[in-house]
Protein backbone atom coordinates (compact mmCIF):
# COMPACT_ATOMS: atom_id res chain seq x y z
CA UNK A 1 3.33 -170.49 -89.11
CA UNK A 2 5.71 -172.74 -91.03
CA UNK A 3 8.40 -174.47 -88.71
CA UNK A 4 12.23 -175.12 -90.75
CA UNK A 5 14.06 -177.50 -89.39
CA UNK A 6 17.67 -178.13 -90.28
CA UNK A 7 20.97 -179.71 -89.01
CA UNK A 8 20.71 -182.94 -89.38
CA UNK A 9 23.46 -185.34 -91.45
CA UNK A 10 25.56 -188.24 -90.82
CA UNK A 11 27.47 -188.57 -87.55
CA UNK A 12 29.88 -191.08 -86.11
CA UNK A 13 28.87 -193.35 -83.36
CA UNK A 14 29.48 -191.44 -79.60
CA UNK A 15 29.30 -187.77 -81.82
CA UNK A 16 26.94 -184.85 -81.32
CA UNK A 17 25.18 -182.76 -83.91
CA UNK A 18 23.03 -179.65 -82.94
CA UNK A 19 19.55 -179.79 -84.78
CA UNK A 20 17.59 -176.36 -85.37
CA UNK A 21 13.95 -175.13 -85.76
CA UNK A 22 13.20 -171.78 -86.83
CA UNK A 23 9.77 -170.23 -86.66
CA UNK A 24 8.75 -168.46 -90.17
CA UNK A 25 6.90 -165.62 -87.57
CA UNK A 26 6.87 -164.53 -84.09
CA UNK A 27 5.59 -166.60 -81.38
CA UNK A 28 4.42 -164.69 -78.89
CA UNK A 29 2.03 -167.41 -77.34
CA UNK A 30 3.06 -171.24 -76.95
CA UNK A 31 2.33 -174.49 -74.92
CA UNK A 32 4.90 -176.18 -75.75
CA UNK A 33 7.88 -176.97 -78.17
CA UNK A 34 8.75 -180.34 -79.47
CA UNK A 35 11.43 -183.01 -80.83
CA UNK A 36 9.91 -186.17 -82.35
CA UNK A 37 11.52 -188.94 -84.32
CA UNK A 38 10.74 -191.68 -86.78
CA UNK A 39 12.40 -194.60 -87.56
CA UNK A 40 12.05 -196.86 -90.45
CA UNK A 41 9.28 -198.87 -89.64
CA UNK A 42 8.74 -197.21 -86.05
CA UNK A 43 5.76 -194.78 -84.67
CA UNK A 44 6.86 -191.35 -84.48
CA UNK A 45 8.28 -190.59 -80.94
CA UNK A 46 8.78 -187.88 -78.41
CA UNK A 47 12.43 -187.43 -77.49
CA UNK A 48 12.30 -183.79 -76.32
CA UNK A 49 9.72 -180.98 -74.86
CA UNK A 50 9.89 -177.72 -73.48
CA UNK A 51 7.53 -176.04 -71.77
CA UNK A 52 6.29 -172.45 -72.19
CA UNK A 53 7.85 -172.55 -68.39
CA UNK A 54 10.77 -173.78 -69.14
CA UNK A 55 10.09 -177.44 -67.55
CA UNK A 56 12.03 -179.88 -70.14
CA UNK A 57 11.42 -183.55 -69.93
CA UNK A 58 13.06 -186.39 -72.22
CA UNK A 59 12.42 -189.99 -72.33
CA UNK A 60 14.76 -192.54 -70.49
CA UNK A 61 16.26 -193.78 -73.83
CA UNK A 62 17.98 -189.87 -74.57
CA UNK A 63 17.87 -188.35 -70.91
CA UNK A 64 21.67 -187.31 -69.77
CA UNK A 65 22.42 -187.09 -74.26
CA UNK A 66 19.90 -184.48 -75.45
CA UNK A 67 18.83 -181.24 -74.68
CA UNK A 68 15.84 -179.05 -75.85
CA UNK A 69 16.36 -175.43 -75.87
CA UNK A 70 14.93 -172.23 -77.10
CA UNK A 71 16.01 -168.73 -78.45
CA UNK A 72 12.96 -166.62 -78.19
CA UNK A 73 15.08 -163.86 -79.59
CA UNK A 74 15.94 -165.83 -82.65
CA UNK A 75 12.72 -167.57 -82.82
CA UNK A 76 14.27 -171.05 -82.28
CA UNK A 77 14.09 -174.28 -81.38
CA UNK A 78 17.28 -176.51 -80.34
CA UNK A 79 17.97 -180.10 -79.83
CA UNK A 80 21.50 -180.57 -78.85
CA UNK A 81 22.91 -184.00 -79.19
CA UNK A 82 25.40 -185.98 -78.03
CA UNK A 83 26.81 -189.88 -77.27
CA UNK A 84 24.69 -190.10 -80.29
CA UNK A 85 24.22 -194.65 -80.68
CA UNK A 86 23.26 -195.56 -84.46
CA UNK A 87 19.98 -196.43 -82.73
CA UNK A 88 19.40 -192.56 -83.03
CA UNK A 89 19.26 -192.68 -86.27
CA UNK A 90 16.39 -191.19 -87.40
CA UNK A 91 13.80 -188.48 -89.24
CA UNK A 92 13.90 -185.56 -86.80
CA UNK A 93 10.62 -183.43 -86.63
CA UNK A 94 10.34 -180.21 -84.51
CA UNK A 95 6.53 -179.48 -83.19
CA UNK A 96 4.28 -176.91 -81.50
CA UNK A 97 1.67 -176.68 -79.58
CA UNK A 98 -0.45 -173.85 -79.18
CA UNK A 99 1.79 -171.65 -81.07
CA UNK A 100 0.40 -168.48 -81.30
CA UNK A 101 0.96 -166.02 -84.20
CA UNK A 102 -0.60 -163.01 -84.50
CA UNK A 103 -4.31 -163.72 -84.30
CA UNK A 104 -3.93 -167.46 -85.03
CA UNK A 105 -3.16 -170.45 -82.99
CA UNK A 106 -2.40 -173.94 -83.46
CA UNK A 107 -0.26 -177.41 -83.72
CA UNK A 108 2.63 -177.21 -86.39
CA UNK A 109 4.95 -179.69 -87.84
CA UNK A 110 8.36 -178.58 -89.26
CA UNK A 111 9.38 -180.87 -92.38
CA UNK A 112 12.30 -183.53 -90.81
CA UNK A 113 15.66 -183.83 -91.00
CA UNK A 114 17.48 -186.62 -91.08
CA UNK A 115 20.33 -187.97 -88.87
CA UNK A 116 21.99 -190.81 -89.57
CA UNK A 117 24.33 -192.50 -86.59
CA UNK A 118 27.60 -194.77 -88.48
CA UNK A 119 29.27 -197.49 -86.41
């Protein structure tokens, strides 16, 4: 399973941009679904999960700005952000867990994509 992530770009200061990760196959098995981010010099970080349930949980420093989402129809994975601060700027990576495709299961990383936040 490849995971294609895309949306990113450069955003002011208090805007929103909508980030997207598309499965290359159906899912039809899956622990959970991911938003990570990497600063310059900064461990990668969690910033967004969603259950198989549907149970989302965020960390305090995006909670009330960001929202994880998924389109099992379209095979996607959304971030949806807002108030974005220029301490958001960052590489964006989507992630599963136990994604299952077909016969095969496992942990994937989709590429990055970058947001940038401008004063």
């Amino acid at each position: 399973v490849q995971l294609q992530a895309s949306g990113g770009g450069l955003v002011q200061a208090g805007g929103s941009l909508r980030l997207s990760c598309t499965a290359s196959r159906r899912i039809f098995r899956w622990e959970s679904m991911n938003w990570y981010r990497q600063a310059p010099g900064n461990q990668r970080e969690l910033v967004a999960r969603i259950t198989s349930s549907g149970d989302t949980n965020y960390p305090d420093s995006v909670k009330g700005r960001f929202t994880i989402s998924r389109d099992t129809a379209a095979n996607t994975l959304y971030l949806q952000m807002s108030s974005l601060k220029r301490e958001d700027t960052a590489v964006y990576y989507c992630h599963g867990l136990g994604l299952c495709s077909r016969s095969v299961c496992g942990s994937y990383w989709g590429q990055g994509t970058l947001v940038t936040v401008s004063s």
